[in-house]
N, C-alpha and C. Protein backbone atom coordinates (compact mmCIF):
# COMPACT_ATOMS: atom_id res chain seq x y z
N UNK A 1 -75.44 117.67 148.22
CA UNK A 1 -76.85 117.70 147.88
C UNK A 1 -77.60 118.55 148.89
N UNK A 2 -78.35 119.34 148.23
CA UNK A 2 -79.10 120.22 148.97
C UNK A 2 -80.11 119.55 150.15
N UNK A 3 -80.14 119.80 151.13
CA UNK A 3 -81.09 119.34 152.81
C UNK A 3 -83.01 119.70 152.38
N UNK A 4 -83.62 119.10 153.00
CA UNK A 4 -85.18 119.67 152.30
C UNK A 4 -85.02 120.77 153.19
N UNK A 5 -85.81 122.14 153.01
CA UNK A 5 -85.88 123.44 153.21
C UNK A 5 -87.73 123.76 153.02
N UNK A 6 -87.72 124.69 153.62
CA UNK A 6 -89.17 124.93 154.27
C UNK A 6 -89.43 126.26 153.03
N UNK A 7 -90.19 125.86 152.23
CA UNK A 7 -90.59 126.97 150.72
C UNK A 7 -89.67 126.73 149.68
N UNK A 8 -89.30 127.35 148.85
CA UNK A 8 -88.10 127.34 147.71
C UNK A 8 -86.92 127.61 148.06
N UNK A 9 -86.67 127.62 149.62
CA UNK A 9 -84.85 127.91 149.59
C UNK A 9 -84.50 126.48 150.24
N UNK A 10 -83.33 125.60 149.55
CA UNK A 10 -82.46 124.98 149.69
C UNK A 10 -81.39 124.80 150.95
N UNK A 11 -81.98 124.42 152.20
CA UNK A 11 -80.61 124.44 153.17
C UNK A 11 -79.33 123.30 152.62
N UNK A 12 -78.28 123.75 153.37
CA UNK A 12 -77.27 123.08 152.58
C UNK A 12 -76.64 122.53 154.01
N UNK A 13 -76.78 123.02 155.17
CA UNK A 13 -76.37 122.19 156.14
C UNK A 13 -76.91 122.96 157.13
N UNK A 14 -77.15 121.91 158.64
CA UNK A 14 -77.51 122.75 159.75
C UNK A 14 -76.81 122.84 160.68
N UNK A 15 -76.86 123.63 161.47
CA UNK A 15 -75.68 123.86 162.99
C UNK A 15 -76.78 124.52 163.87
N UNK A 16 -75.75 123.71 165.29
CA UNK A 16 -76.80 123.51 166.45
C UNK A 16 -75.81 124.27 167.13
N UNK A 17 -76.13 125.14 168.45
CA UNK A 17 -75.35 126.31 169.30
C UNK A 17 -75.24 125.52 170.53
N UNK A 18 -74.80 125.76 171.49
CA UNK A 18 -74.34 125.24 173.00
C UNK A 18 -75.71 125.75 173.48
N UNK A 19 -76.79 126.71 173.30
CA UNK A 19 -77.87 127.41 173.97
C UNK A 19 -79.43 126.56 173.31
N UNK A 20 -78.80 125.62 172.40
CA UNK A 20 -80.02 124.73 171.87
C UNK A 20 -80.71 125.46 170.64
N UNK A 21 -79.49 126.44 169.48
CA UNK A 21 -80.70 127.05 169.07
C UNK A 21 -80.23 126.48 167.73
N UNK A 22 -81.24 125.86 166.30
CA UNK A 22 -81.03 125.47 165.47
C UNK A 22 -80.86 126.46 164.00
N UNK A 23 -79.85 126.49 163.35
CA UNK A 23 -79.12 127.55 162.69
C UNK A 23 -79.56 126.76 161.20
N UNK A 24 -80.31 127.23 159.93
CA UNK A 24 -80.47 126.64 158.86
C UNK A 24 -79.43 127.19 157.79
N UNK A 25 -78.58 126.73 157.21
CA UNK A 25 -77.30 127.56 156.30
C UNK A 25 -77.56 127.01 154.93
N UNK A 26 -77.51 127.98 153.90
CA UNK A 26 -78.01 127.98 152.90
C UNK A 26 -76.75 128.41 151.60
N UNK A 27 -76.92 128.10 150.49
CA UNK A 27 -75.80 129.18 150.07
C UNK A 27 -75.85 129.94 149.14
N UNK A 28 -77.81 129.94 148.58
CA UNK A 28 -78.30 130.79 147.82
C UNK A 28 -78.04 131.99 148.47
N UNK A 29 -77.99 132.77 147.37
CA UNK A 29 -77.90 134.12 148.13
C UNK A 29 -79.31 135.37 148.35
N UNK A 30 -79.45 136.13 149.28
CA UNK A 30 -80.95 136.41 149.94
C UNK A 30 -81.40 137.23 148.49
N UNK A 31 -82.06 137.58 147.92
CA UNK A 31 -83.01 137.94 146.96
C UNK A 31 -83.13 139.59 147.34
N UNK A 32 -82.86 140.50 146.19
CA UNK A 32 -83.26 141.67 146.93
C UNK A 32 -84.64 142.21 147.01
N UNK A 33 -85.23 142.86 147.61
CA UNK A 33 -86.50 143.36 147.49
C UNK A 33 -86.94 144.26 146.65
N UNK A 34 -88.20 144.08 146.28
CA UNK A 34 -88.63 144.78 145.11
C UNK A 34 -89.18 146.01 146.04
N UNK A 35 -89.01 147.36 145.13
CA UNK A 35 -89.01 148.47 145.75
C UNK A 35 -91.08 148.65 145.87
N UNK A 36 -91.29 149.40 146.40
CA UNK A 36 -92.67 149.48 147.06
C UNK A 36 -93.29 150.47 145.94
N UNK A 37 -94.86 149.68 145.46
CA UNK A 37 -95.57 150.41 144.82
C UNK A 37 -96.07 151.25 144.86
N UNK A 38 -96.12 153.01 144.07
CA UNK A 38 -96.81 154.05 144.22
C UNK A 38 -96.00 154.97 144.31
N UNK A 39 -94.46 154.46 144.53
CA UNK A 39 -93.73 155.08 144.67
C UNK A 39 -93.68 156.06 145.90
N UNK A 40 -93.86 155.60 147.16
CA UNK A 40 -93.91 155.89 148.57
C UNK A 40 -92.43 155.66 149.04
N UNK A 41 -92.43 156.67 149.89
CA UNK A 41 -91.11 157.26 150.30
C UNK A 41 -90.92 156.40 151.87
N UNK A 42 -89.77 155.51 152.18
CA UNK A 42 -89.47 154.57 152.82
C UNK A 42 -89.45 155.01 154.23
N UNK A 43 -89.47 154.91 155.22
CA UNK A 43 -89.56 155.58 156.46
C UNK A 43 -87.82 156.00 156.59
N UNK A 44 -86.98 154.95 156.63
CA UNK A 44 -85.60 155.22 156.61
C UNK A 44 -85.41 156.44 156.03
N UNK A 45 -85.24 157.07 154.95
CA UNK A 45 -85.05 157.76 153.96
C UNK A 45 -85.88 159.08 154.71
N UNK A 46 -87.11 159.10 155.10
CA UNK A 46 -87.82 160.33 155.19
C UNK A 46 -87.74 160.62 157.14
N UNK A 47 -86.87 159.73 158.03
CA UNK A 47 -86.56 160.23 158.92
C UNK A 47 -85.01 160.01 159.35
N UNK A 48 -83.83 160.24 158.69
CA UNK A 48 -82.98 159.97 158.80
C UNK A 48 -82.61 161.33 158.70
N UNK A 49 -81.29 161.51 159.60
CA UNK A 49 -80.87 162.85 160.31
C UNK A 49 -80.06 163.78 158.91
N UNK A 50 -79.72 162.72 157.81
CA UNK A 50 -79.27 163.84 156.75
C UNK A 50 -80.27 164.92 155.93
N UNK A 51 -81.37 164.19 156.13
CA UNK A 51 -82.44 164.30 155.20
C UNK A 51 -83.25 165.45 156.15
N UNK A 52 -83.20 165.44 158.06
CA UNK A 52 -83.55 166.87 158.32
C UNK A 52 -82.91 167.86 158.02
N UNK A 53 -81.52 167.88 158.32
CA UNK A 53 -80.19 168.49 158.43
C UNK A 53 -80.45 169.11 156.76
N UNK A 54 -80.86 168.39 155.86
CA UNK A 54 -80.69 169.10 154.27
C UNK A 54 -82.21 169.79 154.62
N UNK A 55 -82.99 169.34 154.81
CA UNK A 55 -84.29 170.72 155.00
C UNK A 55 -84.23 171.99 155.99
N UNK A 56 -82.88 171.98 157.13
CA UNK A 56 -83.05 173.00 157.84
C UNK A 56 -82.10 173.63 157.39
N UNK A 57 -81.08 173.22 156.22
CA UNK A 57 -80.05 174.18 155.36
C UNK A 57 -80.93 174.73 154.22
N UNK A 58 -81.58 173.93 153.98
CA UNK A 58 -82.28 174.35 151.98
C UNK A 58 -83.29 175.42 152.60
N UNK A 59 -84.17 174.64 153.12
CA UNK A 59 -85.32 176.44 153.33
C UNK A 59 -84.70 177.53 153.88
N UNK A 60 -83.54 178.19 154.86
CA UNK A 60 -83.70 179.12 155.01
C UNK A 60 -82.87 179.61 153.94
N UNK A 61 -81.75 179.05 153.07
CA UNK A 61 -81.01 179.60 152.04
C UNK A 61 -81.74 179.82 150.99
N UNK A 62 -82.72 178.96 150.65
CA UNK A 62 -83.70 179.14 149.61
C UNK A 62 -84.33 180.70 149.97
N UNK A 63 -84.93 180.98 151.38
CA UNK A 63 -85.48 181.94 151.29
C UNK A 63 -84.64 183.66 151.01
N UNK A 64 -83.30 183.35 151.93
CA UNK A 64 -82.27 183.98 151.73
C UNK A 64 -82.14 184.34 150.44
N UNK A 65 -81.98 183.55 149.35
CA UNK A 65 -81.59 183.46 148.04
C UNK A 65 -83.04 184.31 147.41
N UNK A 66 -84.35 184.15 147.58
CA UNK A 66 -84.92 184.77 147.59
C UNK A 66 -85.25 186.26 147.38
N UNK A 67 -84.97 187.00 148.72
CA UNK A 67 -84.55 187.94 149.29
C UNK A 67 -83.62 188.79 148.51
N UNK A 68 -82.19 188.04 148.41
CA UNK A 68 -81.30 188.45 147.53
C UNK A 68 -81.51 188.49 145.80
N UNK A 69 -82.18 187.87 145.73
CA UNK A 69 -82.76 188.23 143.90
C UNK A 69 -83.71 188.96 143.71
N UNK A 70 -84.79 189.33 144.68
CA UNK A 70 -85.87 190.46 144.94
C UNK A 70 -85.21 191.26 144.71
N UNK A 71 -83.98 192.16 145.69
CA UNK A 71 -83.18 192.88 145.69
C UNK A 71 -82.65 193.33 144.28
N UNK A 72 -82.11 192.42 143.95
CA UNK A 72 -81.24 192.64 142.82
C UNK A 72 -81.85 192.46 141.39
N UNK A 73 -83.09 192.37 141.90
CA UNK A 73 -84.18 192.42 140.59
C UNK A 73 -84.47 194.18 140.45
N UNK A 74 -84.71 194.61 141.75
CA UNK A 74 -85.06 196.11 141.86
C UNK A 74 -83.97 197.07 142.08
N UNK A 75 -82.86 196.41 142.43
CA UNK A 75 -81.57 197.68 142.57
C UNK A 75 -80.75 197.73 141.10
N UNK A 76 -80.58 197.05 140.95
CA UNK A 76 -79.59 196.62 139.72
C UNK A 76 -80.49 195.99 138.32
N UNK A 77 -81.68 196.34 138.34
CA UNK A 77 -82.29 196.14 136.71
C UNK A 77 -81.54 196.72 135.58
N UNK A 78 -81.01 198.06 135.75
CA UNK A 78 -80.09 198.59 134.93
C UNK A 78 -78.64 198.05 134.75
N UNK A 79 -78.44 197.48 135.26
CA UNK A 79 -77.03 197.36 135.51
C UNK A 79 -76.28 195.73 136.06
N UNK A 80 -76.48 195.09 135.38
CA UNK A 80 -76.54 193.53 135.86
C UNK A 80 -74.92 193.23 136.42
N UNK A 81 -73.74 194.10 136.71
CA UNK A 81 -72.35 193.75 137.08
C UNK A 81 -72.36 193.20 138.32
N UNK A 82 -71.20 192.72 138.52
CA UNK A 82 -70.57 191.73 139.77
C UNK A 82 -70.51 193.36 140.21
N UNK A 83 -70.33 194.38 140.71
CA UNK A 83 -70.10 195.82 142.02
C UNK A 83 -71.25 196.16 142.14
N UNK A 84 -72.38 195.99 141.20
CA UNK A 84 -73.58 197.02 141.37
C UNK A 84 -74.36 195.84 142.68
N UNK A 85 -74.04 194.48 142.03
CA UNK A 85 -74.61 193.36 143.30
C UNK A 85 -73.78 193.47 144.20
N UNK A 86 -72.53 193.68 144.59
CA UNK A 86 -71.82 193.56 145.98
C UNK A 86 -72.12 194.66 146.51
N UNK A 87 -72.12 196.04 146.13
CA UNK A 87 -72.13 196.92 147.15
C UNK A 87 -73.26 197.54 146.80
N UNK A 88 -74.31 197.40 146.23
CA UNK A 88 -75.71 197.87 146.48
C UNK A 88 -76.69 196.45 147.11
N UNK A 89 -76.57 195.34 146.48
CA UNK A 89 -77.34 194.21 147.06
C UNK A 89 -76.78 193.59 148.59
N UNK A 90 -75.45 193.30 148.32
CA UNK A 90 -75.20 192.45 149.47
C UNK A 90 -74.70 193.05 150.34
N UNK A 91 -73.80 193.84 150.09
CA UNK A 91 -73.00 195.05 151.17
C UNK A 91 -73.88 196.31 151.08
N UNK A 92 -73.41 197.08 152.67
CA UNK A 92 -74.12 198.93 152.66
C UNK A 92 -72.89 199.49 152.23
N UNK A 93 -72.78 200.15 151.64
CA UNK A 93 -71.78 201.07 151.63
C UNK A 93 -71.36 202.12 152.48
N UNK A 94 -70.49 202.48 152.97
CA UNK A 94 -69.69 202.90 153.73
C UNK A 94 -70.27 204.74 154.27
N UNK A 95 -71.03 205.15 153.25
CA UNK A 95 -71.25 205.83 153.40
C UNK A 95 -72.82 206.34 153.65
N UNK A 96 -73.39 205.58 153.55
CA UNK A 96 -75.16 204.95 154.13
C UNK A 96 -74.91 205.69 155.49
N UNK A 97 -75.92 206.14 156.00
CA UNK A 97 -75.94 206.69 157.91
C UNK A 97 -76.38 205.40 158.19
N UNK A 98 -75.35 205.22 159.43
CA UNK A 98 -75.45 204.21 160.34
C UNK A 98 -74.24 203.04 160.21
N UNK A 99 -73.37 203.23 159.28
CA UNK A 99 -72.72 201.95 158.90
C UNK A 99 -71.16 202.56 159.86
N UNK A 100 -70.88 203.76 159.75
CA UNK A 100 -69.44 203.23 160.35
C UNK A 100 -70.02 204.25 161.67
N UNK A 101 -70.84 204.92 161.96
CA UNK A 101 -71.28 204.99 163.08
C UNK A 101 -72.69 204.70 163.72
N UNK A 102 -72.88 203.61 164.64
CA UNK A 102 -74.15 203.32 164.74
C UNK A 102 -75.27 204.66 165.17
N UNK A 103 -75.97 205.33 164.84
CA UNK A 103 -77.46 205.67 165.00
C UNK A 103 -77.73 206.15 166.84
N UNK A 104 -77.11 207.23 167.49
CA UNK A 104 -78.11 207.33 168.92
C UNK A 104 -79.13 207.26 168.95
C-alpha cells in the first residue's frame, strides 16, 4: 500500500542514509515535461558545442557555395558540363599567367 506523499505522487517506501538524510522512493514513474510555449528555443540546444561547430561549418560553405554558383552562373551559362565547371569555375588552367610560374 502506497505511504501518504506530499501532492499526487504516492511514496512507496522511505530510506534513511548514515548522514541523516531522508530518501522518499516512489515507483510511479517521473512525468515528462511538456515542451515550452511559443515555441522558444531551449538554452541547451542553442548553446551546445555541436550547434556552434554546425554554424562555423554552414556559413562559410554557404558563402563559398555562393561564390561558386556566381561563377558558374557567368562562366558556363552556355555550357552547363561537369569540364566547363572544373576547369573554368573551380580550377585555373594551366595555362592562365601565373599558374605554373608565379608572377615577379
Amino acid at each position: 500500500t502506497p505511504l501518504k506523499g506530499d501532492g499526487e505522487v504516492p511514496f512507496h517506501a522511505i530510506s534513511a542514509s548514515a548522514d541523516s538524510q531522508m530518501g522518499l522512493l516512489t515507483l510511479q514513474r517521473r512525468v515528462p515535461r511538456k515542451p515550452k510555449a511559443g515555441g522558444e528555443i531551449s538554452s541547451t540546444v542553442l548553446f551546445s558545442p555541436f550547434s556552434w561547430l554546425a554554424l562555423l561549418l554552414y556559413y562559410p560553405l554557404s558563402i563559398l557555395f555562393y561564390f561558386i554558383l556566381t561563377d558558374a552562373l557567368q562562366l558556363c551559362s552556355d555550357d552547363w558540363s561537369l569540364e566547363c565547371l572544373h576547369h573554368t569555375v573551380l580550377m585555373a588552367a594551366t595555362s592562365r599567367p601565373g599558374i605554373l610560374v608565379p608572377p615577379h
